[in-house]
N, C-alpha and C. Protein backbone atom coordinates (compact mmCIF):
# COMPACT_ATOMS: atom_id res chain seq x y z
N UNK A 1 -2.29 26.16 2.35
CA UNK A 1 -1.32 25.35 3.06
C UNK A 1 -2.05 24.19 3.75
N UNK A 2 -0.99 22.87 3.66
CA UNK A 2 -2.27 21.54 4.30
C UNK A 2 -1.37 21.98 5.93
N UNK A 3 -2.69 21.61 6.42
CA UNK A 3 -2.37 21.25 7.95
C UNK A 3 -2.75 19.67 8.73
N UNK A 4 -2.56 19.70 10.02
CA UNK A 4 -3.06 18.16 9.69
C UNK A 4 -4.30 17.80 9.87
N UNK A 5 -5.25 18.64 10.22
CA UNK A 5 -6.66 18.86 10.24
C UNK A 5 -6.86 18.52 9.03
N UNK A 6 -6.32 18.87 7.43
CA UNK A 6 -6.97 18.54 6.41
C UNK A 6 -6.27 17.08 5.91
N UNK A 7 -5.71 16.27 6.70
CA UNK A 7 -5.25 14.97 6.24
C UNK A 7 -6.58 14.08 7.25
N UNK A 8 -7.28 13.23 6.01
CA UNK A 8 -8.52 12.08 6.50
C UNK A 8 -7.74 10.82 7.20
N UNK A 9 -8.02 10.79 7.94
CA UNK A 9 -7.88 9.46 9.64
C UNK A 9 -8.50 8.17 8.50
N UNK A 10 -7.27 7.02 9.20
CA UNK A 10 -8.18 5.80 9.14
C UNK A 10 -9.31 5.88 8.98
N UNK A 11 -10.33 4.80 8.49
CA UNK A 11 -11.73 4.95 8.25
C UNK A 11 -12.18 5.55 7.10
N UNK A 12 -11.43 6.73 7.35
CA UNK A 12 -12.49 7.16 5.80
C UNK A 12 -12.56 6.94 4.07
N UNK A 13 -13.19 6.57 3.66
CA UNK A 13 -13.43 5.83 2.43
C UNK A 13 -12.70 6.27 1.66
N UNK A 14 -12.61 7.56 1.47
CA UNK A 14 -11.27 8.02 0.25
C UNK A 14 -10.15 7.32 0.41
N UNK A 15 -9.54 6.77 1.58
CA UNK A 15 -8.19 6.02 1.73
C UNK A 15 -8.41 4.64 1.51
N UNK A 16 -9.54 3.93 1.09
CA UNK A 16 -9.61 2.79 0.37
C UNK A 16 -9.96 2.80 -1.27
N UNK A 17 -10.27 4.02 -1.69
CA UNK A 17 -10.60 4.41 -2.78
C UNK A 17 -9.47 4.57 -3.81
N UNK A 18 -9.29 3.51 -5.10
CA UNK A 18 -7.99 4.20 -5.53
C UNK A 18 -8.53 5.79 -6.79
N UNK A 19 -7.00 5.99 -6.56
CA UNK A 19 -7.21 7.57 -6.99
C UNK A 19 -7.29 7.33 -8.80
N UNK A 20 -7.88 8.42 -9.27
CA UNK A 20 -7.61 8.56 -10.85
C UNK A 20 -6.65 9.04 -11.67
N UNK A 21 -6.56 8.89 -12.62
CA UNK A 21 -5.05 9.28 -13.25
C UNK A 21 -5.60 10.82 -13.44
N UNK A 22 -4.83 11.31 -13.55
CA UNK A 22 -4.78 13.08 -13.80
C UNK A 22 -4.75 13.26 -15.12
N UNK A 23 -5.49 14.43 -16.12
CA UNK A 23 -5.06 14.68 -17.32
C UNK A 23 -4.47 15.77 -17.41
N UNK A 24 -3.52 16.01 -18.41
CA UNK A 24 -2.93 17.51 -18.71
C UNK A 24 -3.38 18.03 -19.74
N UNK A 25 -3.08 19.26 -19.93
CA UNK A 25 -2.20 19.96 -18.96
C UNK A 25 -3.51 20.43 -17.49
N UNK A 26 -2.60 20.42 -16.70
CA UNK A 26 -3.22 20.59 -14.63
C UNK A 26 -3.81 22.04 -14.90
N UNK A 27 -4.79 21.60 -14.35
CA UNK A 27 -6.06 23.02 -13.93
C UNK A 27 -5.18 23.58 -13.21
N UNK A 28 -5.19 24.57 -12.44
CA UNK A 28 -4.79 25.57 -11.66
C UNK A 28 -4.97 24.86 -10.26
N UNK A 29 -6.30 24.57 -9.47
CA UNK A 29 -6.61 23.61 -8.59
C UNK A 29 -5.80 22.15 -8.63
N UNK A 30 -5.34 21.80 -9.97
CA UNK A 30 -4.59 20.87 -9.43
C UNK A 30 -2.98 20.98 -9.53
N UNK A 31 -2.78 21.92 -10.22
CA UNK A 31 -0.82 22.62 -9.87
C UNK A 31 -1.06 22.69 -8.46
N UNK A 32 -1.97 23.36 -8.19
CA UNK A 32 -1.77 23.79 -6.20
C UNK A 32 -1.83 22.91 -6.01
N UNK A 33 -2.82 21.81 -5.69
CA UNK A 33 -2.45 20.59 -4.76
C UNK A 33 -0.98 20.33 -4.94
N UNK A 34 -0.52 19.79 -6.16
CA UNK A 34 0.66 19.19 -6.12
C UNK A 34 1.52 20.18 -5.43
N UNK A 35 1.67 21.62 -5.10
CA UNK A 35 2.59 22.16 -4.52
C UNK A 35 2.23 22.00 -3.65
N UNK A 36 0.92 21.90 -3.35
CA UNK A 36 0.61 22.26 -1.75
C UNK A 36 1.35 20.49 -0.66
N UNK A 37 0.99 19.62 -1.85
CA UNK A 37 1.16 18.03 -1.10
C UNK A 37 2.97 18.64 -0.69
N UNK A 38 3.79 18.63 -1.50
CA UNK A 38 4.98 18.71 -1.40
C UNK A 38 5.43 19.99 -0.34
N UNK A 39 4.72 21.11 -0.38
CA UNK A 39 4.69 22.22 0.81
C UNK A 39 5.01 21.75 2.27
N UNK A 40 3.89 21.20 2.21
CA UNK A 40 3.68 20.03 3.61
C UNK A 40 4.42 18.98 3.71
N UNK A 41 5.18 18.40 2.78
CA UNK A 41 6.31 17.23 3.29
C UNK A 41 7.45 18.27 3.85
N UNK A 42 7.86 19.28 3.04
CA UNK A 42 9.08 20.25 3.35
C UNK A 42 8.46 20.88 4.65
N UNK A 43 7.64 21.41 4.95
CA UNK A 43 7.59 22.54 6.14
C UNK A 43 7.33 21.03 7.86
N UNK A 44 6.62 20.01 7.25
CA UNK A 44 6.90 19.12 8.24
C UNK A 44 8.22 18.69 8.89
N UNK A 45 9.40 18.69 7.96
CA UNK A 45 10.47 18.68 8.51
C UNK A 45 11.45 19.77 8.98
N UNK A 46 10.35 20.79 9.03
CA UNK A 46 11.04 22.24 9.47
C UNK A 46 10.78 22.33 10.76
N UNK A 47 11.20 22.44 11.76
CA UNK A 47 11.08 22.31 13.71
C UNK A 47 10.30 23.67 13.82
N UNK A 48 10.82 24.69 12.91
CA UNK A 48 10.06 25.82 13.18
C UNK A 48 8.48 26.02 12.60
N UNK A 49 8.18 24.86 11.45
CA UNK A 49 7.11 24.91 10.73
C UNK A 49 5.85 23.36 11.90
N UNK A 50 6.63 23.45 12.57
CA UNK A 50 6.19 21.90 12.67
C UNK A 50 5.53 22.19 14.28
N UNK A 51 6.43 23.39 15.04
CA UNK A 51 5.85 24.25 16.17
C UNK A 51 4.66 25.04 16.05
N UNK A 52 4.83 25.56 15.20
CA UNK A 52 4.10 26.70 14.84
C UNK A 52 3.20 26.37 14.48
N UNK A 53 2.66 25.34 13.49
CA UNK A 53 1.48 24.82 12.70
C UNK A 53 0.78 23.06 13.76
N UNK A 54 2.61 22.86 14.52
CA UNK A 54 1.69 21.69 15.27
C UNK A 54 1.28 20.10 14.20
N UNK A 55 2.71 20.14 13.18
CA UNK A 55 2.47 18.93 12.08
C UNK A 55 3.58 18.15 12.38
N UNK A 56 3.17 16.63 12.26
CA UNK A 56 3.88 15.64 12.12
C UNK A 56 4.28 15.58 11.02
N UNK A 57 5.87 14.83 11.28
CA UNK A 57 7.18 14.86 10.22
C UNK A 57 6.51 13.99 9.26
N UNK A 58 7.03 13.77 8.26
CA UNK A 58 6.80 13.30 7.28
C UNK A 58 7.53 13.13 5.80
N UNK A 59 7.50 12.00 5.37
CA UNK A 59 8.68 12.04 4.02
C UNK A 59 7.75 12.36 2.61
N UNK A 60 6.14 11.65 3.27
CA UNK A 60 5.69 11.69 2.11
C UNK A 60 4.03 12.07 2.23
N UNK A 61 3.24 12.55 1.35
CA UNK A 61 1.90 13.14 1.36
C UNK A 61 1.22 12.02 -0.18
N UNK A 62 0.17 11.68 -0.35
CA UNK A 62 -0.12 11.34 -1.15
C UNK A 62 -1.70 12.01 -1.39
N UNK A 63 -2.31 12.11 -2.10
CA UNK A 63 -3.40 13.42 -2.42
C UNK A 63 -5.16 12.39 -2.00
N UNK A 64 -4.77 11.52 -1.83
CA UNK A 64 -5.42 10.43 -1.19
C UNK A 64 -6.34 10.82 0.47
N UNK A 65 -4.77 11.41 1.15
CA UNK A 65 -4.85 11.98 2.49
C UNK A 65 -5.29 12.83 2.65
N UNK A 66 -5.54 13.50 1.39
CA UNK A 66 -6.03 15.44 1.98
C UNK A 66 -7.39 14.95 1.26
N UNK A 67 -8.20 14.03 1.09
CA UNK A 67 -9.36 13.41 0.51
C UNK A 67 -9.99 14.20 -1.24
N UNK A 68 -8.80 13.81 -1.72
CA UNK A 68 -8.98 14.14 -3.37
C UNK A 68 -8.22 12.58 -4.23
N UNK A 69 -8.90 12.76 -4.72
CA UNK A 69 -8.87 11.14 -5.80
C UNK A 69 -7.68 11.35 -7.23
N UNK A 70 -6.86 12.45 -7.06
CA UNK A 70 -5.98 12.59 -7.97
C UNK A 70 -4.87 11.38 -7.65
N UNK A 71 -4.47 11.39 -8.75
CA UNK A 71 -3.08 9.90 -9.05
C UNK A 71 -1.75 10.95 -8.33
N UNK A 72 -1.78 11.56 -7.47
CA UNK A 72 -0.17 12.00 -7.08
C UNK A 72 0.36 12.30 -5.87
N UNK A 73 1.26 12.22 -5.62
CA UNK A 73 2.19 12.36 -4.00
C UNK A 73 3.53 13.02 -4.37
N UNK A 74 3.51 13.28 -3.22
CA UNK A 74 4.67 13.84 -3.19
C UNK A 74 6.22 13.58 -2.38
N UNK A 75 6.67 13.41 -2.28
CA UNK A 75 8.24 12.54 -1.49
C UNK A 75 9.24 13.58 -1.28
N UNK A 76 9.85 14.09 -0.08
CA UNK A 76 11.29 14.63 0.14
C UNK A 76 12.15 14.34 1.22
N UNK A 77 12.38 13.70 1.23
CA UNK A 77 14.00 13.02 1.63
C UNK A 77 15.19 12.93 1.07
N UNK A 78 15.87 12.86 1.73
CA UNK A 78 17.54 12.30 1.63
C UNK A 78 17.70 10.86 1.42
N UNK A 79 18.42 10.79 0.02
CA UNK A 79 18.30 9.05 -0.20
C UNK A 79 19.64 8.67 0.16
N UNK A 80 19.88 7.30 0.72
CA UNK A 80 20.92 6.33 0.89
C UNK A 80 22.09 7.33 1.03
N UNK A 81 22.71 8.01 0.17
CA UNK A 81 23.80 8.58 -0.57
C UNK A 81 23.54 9.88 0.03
N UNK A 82 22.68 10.32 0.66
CA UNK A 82 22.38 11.90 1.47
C UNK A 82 21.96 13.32 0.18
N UNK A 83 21.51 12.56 -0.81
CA UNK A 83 21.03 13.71 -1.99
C UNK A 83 19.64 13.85 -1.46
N UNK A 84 19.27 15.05 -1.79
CA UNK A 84 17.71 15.33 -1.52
C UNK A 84 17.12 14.47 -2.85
N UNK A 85 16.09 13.93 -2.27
CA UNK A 85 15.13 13.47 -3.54
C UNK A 85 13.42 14.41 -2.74
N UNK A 86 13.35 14.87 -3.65
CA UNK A 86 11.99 15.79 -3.32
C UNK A 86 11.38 16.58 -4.97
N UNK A 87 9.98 15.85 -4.85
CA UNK A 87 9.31 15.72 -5.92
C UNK A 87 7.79 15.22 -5.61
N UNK A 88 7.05 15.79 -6.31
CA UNK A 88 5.44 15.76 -6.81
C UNK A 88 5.20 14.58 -7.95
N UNK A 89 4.97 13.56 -7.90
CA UNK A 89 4.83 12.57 -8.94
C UNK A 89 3.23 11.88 -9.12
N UNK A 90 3.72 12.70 -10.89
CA UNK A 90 1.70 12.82 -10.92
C UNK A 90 1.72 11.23 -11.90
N UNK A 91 0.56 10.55 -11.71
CA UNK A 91 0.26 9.39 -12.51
C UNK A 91 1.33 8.67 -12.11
N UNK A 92 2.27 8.35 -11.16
CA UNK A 92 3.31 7.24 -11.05
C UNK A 92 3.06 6.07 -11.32
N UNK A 93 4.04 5.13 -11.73
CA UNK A 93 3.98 3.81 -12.47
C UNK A 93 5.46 3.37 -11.55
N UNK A 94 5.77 2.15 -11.15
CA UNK A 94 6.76 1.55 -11.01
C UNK A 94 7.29 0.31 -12.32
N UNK A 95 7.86 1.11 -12.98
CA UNK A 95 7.83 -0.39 -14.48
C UNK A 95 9.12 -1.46 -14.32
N UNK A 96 9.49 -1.97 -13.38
CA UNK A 96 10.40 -2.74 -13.02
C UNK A 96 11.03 -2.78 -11.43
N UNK A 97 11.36 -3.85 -10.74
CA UNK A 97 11.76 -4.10 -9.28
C UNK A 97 12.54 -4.89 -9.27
N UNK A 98 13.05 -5.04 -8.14
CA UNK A 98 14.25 -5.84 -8.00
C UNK A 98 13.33 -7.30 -7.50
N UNK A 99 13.95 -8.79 -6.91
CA UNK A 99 13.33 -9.91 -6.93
C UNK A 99 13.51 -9.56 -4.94
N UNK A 100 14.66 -9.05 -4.96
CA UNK A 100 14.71 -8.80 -3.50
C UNK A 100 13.99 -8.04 -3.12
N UNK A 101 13.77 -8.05 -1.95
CA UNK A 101 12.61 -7.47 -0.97
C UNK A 101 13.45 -6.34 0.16
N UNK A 102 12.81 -5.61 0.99
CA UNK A 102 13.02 -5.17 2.10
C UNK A 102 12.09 -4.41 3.13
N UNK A 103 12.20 -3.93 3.95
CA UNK A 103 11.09 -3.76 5.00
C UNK A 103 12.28 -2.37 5.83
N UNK A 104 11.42 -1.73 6.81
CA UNK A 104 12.15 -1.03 7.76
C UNK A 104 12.15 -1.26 8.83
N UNK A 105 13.09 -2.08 9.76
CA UNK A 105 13.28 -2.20 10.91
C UNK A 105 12.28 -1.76 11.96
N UNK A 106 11.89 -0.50 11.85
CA UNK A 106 11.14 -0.33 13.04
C UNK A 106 9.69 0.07 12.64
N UNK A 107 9.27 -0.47 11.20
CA UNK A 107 8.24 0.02 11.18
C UNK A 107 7.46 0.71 10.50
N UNK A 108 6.50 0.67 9.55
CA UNK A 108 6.23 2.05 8.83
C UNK A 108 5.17 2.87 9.77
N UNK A 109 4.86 4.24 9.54
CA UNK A 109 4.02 5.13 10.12
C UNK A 109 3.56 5.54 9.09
N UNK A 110 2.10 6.88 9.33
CA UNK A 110 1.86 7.07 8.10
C UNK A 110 0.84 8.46 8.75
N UNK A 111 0.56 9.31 8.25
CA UNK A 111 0.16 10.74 9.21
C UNK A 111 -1.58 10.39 8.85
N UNK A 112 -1.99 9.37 8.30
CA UNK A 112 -3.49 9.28 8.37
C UNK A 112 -3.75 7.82 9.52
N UNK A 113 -2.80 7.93 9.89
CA UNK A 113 -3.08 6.57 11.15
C UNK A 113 -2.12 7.47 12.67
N UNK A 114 -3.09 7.52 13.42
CA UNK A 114 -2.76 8.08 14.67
C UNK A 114 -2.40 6.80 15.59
N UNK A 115 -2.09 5.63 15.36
CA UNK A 115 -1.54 4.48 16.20
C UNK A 115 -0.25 4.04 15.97
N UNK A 116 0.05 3.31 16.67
CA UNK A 116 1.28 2.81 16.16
C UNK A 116 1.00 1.09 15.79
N UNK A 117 1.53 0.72 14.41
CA UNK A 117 0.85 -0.71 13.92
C UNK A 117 2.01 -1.62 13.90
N UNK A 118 2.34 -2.23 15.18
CA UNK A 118 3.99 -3.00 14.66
C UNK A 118 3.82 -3.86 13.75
N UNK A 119 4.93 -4.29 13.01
CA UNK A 119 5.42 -5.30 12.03
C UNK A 119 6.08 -4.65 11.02
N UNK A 120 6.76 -6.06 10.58
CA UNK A 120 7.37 -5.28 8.75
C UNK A 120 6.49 -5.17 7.86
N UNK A 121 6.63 -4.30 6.73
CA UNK A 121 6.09 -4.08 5.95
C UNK A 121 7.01 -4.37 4.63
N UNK A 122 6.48 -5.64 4.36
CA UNK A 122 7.79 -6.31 2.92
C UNK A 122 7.54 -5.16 1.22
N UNK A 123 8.93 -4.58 1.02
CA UNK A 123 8.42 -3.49 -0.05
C UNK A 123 9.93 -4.47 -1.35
N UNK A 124 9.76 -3.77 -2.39
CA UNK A 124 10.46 -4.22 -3.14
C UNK A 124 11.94 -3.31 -2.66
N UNK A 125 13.24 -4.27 -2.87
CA UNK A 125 14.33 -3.57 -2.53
C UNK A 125 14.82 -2.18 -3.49
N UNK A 126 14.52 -2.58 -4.86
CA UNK A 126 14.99 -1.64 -5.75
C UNK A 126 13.99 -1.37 -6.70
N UNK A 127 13.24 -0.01 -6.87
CA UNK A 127 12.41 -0.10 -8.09
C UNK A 127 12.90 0.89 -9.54
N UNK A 128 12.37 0.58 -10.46
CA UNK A 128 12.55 1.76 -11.24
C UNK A 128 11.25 2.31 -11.52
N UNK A 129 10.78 3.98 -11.58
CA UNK A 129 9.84 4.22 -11.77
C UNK A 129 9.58 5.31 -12.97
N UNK A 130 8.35 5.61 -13.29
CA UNK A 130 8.18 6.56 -14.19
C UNK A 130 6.94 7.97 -13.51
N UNK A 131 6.86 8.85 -13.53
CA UNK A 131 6.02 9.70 -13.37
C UNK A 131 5.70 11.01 -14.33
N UNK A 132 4.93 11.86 -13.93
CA UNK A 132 4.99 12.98 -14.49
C UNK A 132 5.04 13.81 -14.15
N UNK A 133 6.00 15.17 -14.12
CA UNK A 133 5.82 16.34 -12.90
C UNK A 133 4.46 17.01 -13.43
N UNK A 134 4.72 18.56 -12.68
CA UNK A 134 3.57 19.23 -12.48
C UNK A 134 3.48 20.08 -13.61
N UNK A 135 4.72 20.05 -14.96
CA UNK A 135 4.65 20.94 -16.06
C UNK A 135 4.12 19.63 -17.30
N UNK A 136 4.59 18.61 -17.00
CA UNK A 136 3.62 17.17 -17.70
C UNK A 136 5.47 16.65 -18.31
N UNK A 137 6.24 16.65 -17.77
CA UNK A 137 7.20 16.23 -17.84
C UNK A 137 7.66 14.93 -17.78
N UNK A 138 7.95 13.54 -18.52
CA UNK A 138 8.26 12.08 -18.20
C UNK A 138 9.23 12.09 -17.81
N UNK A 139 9.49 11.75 -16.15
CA UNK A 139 10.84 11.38 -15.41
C UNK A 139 10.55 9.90 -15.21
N UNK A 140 11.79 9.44 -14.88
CA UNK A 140 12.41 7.55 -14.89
C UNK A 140 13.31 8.01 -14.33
N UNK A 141 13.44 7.11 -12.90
CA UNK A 141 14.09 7.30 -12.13
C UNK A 141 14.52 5.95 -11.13
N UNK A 142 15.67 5.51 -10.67
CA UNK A 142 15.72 4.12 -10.38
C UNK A 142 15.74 4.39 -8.82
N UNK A 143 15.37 3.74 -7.87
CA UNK A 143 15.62 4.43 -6.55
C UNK A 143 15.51 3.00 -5.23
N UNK A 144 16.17 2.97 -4.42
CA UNK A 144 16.42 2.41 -3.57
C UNK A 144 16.54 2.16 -2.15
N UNK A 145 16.06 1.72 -1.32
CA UNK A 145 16.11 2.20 0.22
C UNK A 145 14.81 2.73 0.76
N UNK A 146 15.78 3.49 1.29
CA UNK A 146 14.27 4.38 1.92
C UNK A 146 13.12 5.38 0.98
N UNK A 147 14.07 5.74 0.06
CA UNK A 147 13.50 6.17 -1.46
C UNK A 147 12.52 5.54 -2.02
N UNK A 148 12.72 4.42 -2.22
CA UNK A 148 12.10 2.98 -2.84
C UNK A 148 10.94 2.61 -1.86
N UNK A 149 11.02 2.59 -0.62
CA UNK A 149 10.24 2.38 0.51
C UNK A 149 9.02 3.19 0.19
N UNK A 150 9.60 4.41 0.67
CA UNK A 150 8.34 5.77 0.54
C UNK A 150 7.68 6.00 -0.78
N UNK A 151 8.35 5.63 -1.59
CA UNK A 151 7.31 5.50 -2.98
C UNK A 151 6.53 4.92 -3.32
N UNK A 152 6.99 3.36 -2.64
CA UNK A 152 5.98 2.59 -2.60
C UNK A 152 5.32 2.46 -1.99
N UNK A 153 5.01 3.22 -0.58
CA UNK A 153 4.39 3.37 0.40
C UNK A 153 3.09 4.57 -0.65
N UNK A 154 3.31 5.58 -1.05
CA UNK A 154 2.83 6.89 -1.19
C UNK A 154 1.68 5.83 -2.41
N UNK A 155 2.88 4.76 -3.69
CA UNK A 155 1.46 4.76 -4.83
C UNK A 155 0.24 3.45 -4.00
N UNK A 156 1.02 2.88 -2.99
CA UNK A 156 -0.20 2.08 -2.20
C UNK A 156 -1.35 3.22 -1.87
N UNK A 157 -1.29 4.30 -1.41
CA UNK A 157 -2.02 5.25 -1.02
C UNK A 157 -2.93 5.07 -2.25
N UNK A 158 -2.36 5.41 -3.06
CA UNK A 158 -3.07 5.94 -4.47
C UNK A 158 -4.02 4.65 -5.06
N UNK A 159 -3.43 3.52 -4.59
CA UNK A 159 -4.70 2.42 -4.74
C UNK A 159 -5.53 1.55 -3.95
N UNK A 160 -5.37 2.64 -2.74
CA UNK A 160 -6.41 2.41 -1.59
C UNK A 160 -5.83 1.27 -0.97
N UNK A 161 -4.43 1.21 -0.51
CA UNK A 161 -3.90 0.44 0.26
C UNK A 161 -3.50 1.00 1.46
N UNK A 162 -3.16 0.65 2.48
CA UNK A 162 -2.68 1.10 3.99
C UNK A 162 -1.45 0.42 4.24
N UNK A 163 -0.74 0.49 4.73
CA UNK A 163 1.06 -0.35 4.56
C UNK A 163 0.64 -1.15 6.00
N UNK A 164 -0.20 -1.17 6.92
CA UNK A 164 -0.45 -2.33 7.54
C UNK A 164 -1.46 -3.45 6.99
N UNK A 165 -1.89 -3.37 5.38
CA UNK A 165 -2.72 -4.47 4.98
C UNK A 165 -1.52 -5.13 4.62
N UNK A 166 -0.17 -4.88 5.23
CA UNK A 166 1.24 -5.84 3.77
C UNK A 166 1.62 -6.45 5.05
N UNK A 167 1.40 -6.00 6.42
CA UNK A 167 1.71 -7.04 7.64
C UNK A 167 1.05 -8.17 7.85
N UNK A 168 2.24 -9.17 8.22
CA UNK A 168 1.75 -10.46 8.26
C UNK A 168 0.80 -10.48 9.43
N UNK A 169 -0.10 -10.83 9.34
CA UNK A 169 -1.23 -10.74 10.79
C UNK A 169 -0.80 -11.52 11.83
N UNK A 170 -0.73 -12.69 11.15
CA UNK A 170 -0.12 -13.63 12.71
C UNK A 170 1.20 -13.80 13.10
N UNK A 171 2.14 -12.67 12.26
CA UNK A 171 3.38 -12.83 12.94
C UNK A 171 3.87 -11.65 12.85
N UNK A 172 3.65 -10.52 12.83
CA UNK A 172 3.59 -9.12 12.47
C UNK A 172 5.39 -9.09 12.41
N UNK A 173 6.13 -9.54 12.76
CA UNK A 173 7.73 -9.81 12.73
C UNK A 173 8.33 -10.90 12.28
N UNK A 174 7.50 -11.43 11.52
CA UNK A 174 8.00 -12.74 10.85
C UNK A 174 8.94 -12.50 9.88
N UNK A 175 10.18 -13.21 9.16
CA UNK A 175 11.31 -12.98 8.52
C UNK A 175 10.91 -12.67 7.18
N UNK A 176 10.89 -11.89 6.40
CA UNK A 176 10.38 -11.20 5.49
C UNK A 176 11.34 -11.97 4.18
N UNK A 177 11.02 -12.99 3.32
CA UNK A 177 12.11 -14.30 2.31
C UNK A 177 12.79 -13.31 1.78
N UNK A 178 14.00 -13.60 1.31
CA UNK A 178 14.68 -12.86 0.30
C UNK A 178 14.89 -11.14 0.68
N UNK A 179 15.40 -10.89 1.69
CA UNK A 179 14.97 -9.69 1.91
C UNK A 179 16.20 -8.76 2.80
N UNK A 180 16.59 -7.68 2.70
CA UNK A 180 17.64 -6.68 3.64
C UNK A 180 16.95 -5.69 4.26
N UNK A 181 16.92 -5.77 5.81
CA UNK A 181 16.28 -5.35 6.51
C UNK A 181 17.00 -3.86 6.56
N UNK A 182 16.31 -3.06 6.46
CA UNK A 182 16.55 -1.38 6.60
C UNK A 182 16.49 -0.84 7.76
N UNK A 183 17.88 -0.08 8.36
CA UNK A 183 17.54 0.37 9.69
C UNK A 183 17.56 1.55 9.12
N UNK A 184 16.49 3.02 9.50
CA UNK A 184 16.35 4.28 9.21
C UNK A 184 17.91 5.15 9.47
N UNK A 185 18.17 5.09 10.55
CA UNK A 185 19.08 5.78 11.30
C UNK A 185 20.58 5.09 11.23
């Protein structure tokens, strides 16, 4: 089980490092990670898992954070429409976006940064993506919002990006062109 002791802090080199693509079929060591990344998005949003173990909430884990160089993350949330989207996506690809943009109102966070980094963070409004689950399965999937947000948040992980290198430095709230601002709540 990850705890947050095993997620690497700012600084450390694996989170500028991008990750490698995975081959199949998954060793045994790497089926577990992928359950284990997705374990830890679900039990973070459990009040009783989150007491007990002492973990910050979270929508998404990327394998980046627990300092392993595999291509995958994991995402579970409720999209736009209130469906669970919750999934392990190994080798992800985004093969098409919308021209519009969007950002989240208050902010992105991220459980390997213990600060708080204001500004928007400009993400594509609509993407379509491709991945592979954990049996080597090709899913395509079109997704939007906060969906779209956190995915693209999770494959930045995967190529050694931080979602405060996408803030504008000298205006950390500057009007983000072409763009529908996302309030979470």
């Amino acid at each position: 089980m990850i705890l947050m002791d095993d997620i690497i802090r700012e600084g450390h080199p694996t989170l500028r490092t991008k990750a490698v693509e995975v081959k199949f079929p998954l060793s045994e060591e790497t089926k577990q990670l992928a359950e284990d990344l997705l374990q830890y998005v679900k039990n973070s949003q459990d009040p009783e898992m989150i007491e007990k173990y002492n973990l910050r909430g979270s929508i998404g884990l990327a394998a980046n954070q627990v300092n392993s160089l595999h291509r995958m993350f994991a995402l579970h949330l409720k999209d736009d429409s209130g469906e669970q989207v919750s999934f392990t996506a190994i080798n992800p690809k985004i093969v098409s976006h919308s021209v519009e943009s969007t950002y989240l109102t208050a902010g992105e966070g991220c459980l390997s940064v213990d600060r708080n980094v204001p500004g928007y963070v400009p993400r594509h409004a609509r993407i379509t993506v491709k991945f592979k689950t954990v049996d080597g399965e090709e899913k395509k999937m079109r997704l939007k919002g906060l969906a779209a947000i956190a995915f693209q948040h999770e494959l930045d992980h995967l190529n050694g990006v931080m979602f405060y290198d996408r803030i504008n430095e000298k205006n950390p709230y500057a009007e983000v062109p072409n763009s529908i601002p996302y309030d979470r709540d």
